[in-house]
Protein backbone atom coordinates (compact mmCIF):
# COMPACT_ATOMS: atom_id res chain seq x y z
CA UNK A 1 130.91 172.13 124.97
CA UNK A 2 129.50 168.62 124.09
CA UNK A 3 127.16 167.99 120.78
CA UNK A 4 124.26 165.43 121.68
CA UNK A 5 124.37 163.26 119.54
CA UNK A 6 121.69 162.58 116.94
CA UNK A 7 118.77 160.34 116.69
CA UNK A 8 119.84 158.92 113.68
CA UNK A 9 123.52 158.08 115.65
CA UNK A 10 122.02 156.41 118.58
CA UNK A 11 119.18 154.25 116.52
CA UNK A 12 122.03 152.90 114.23
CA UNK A 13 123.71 150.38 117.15
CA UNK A 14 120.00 149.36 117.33
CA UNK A 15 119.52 148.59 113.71
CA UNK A 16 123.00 146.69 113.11
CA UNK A 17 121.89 144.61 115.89
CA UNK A 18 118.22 143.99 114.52
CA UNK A 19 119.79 143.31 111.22
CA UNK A 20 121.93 140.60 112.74
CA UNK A 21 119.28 138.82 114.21
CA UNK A 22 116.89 138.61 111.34
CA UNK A 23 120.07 137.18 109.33
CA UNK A 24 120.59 134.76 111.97
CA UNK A 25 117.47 133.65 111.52
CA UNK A 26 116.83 133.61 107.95
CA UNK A 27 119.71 131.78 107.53
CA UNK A 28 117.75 128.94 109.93
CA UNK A 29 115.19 126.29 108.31
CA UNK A 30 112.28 124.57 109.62
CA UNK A 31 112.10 121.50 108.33
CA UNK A 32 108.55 120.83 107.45
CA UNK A 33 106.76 118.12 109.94
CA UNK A 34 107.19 114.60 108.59
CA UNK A 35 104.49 111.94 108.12
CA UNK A 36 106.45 109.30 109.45
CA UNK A 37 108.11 108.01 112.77
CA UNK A 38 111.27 107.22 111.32
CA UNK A 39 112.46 109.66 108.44
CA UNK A 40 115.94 108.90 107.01
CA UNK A 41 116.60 111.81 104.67
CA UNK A 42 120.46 111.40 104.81
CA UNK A 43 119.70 107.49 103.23
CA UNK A 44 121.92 105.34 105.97
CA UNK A 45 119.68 102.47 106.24
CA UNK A 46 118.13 99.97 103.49
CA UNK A 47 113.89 101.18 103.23
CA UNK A 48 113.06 97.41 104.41
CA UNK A 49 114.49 98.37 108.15
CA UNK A 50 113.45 102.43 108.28
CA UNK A 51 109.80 100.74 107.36
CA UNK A 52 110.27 98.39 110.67
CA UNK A 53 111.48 101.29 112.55
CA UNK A 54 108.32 103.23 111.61
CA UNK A 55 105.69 99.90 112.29
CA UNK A 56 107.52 99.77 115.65
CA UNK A 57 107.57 103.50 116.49
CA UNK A 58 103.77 103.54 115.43
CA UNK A 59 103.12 100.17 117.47
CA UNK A 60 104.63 102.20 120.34
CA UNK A 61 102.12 104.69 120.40
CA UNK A 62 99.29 102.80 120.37
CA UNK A 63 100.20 101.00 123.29
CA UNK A 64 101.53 103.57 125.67
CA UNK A 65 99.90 107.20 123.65
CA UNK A 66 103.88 108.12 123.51
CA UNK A 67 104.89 109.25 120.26
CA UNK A 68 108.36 108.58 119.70
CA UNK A 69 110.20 110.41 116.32
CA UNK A 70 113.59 109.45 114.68
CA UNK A 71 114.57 112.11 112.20
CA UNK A 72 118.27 111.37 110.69
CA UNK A 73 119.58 115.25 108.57
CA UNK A 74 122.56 114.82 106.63
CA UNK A 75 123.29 118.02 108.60
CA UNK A 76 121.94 121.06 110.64
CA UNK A 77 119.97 124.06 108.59
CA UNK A 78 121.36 126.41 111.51
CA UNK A 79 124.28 128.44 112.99
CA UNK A 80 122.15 127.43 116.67
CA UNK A 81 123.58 125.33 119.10
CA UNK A 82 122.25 121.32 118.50
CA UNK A 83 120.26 121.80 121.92
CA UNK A 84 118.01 124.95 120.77
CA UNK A 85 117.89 124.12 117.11
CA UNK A 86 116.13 120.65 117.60
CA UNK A 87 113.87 121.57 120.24
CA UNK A 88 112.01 124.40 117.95
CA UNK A 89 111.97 121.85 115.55
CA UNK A 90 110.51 119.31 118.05
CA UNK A 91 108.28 122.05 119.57
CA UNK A 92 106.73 123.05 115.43
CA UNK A 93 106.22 119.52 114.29
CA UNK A 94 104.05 119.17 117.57
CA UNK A 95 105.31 115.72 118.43
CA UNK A 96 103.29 114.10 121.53
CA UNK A 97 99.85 114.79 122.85
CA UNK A 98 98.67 118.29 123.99
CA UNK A 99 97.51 117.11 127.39
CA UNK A 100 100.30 114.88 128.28
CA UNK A 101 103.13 116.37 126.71
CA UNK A 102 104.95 112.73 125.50
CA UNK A 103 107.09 113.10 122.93
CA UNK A 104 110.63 112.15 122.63
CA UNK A 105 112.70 112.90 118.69
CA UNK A 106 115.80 111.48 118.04
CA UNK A 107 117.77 113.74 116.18
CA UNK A 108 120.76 112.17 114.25
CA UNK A 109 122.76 114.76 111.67
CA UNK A 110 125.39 112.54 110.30
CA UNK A 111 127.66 115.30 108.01
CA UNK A 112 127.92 117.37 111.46
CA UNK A 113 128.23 113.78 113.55
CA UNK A 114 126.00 115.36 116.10
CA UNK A 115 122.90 113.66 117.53
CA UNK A 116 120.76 115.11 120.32
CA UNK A 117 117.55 113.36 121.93
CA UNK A 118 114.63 116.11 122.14
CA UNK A 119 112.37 115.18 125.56
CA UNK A 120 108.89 116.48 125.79
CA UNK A 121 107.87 118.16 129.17
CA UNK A 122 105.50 114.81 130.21
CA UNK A 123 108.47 112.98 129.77
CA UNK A 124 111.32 114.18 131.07
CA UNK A 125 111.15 112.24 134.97
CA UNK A 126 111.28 109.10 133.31
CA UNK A 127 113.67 110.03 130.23
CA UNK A 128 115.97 112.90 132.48
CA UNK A 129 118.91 114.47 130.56
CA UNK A 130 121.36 111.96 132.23
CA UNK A 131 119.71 108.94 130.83
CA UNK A 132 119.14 110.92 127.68
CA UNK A 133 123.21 111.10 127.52
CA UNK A 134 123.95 107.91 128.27
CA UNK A 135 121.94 106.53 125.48
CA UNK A 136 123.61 109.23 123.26
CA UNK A 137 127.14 108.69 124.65
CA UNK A 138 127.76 104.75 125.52
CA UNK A 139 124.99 103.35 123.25
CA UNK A 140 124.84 104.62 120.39
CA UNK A 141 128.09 106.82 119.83
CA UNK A 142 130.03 103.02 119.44
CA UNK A 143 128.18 102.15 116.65
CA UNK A 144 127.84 105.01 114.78
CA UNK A 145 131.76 105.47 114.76
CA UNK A 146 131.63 102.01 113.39
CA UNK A 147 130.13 103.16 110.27
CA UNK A 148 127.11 100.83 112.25
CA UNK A 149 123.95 103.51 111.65
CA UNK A 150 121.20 100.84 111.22
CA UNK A 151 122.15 99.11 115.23
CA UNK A 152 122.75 102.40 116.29
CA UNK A 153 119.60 103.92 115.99
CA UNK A 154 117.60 100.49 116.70
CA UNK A 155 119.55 100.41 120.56
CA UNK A 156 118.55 103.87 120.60
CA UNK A 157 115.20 103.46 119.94
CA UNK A 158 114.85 100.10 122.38
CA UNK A 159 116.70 102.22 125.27
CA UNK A 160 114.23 105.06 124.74
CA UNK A 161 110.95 102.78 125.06
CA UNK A 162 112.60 100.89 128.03
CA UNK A 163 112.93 104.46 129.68
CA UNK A 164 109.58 105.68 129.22
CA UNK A 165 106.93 102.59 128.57
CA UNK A 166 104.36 102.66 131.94
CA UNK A 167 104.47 106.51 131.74
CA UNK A 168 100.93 106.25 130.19
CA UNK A 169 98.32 104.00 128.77
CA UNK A 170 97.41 104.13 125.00
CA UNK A 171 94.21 104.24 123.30
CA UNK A 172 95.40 101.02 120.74
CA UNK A 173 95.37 103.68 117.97
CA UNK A 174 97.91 106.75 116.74
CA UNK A 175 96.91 110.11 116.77
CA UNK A 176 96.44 109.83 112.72
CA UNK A 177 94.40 106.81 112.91
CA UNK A 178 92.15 108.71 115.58
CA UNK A 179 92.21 111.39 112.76
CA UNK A 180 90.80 109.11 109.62
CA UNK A 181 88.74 107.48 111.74
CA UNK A 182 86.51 110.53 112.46
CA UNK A 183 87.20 111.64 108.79
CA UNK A 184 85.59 107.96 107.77
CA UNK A 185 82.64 108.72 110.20
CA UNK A 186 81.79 111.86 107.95
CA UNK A 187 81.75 109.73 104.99
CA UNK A 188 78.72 108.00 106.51
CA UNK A 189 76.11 110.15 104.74
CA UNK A 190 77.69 109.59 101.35
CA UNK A 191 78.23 105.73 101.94
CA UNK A 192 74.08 105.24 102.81
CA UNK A 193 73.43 107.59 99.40
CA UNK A 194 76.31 104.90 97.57
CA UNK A 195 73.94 102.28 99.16
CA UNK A 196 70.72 103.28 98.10
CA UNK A 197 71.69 103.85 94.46
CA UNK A 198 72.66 100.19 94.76
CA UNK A 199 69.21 98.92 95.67
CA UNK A 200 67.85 101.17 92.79
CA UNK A 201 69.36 99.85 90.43
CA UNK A 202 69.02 96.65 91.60
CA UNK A 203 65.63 96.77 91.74
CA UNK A 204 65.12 98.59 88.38
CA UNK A 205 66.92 95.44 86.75
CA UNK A 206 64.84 93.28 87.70
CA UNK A 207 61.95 95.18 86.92
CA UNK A 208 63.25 95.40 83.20
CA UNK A 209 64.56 98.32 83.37
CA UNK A 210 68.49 98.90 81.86
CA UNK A 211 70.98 96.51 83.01
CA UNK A 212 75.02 96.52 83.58
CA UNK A 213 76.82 94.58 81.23
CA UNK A 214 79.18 92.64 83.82
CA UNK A 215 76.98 89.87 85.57
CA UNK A 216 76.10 91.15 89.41
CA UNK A 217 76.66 94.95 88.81
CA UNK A 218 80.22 96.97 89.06
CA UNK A 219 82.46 96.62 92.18
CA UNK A 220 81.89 99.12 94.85
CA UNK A 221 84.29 100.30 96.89
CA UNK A 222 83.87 101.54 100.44
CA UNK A 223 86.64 103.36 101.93
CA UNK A 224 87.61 101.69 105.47
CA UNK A 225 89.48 103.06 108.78
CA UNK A 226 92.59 100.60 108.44
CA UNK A 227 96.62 101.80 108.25
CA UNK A 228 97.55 103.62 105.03
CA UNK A 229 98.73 101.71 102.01
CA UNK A 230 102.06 102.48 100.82
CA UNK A 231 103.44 99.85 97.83
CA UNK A 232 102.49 96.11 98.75
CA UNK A 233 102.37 96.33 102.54
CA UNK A 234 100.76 98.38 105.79
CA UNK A 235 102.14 101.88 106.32
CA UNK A 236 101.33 104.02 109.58
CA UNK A 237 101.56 107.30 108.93
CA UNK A 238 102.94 110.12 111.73
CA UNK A 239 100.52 113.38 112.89
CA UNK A 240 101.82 115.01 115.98
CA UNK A 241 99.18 115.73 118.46
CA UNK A 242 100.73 118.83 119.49
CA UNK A 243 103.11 118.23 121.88
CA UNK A 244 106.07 120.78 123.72
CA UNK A 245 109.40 120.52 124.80
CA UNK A 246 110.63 122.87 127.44
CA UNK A 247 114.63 122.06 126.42
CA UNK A 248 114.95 118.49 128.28
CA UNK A 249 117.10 116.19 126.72
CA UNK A 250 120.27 115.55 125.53
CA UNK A 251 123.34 114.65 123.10
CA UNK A 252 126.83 113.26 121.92
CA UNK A 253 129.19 113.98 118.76
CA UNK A 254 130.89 111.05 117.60
């Protein structure tokens, strides 16, 4: 005679398995979105030429709306193939507009010595896997087995933009200066209250009334739309625009 088996018997297959997926993916890290274009957390180029990557990258996007990322990981924070794990990065930093779909992120992990370039859906006619490999593979590959990270990554960047520039038209301003730039049109009621406490006490001097002690009143500052400041020069700072990748793109070990 056969004993059916128990609930308890046939849920347990189910469990192990759920268990094994939520380990899989706990063991998996996001990293957070970063407020640059070029983000060298693994520190293989000198700050002067990651700072002309990111002007460029940013210059880039005001001209053609595309918003191109470099992100260089001293290795992967996942047991996932190269292919999935960047493009759920890609797809939670948002990277590209929401209409158009444009972004492209050059991922470069150099522990692992795996690279893969991430291709948002508006993009991937002009940047298809193929070219997307050959960047990877005859391009780049060279001179990062040379040691050569800094040439690498500025041939990938060129061969990228030559792919995709004509795609679209840009506004002449990234998706964060769109962003301050309304947050500087809020600031208009505050500036006209800044401005008539000015004439006030303007006017109260030279009615007799009290008086500052520097000649010509204190200096007022008035916050303005321009590029952020970061040490002594201009620093454009990265917001995706909510961008998705549907897995286009491609890669090369080296």
């Amino acid at each position: 005679m056969r004993v059916p088996k128990r609930g308890g018997e046939r849920a347990l297959p189910i469990l192990l398995i759920a268990l094994v997926a939520i380990n899989a993916h706990a063991a998996e890290v996001i990293p957070p979105k970063p407020d640059r274009y070029f983000n060298d957390y693994a520190g293989v180029v000198p700050k002067a030429a990651a700072d002309r990557f990111n002007e460029q990258l940013a210059q880039f996007e005001r001209e053609t709306s595309d918003q191109v990322v470099v992100a260089v990981f001293p290795r992967m924070q996942s047991d996932s193939d190269i292919a999935d794990y960047t493009q759920r990065v890609a797809q939670a930093w948002g990277v590209g507009q929401k209409e158009r779909r444009n972004g492209v992120v050059l991922f470069v992990f150099t522990q692992d010595r795996k690279m893969f370039i991430q291709v948002g859906y508006g993009l991937e006619g002009a940047l298809p896997d193929a070219t997307a490999f050959d960047i990877t593979e005859r391009h780049i590959k060279p001179m990062f087995r040379a040691g050569n990270y800094e040439d690498g990554l500025a041939t990938g960047v060129d061969l990228i933009f030559k792919a995709i520039r004509g795609e679209y038209k840009g506004s002449g301003k990234t998706v964060a200066e769109q962003q301050r730039g309304g947050g500087a049109f809020k600031l208009l009621p505050f500036l006209f209250f800044i401005i008539v406490l000015i004439i006030i006490s303007r006017v109260t001097r030279r009615l007799g009334g009290y008086s500052y002690s520097s000649r010509g009143g204190g200096p007022v500052f008035i916050p303005t739309g321009g590029g952020w400041s970061s040490g002594g020069g201009g620093f454009s700072g990265f917001s995706g625009g909510g961008g998705s990748f549907g897995g286009g793109g491609a890669g090369s070990s080296w």
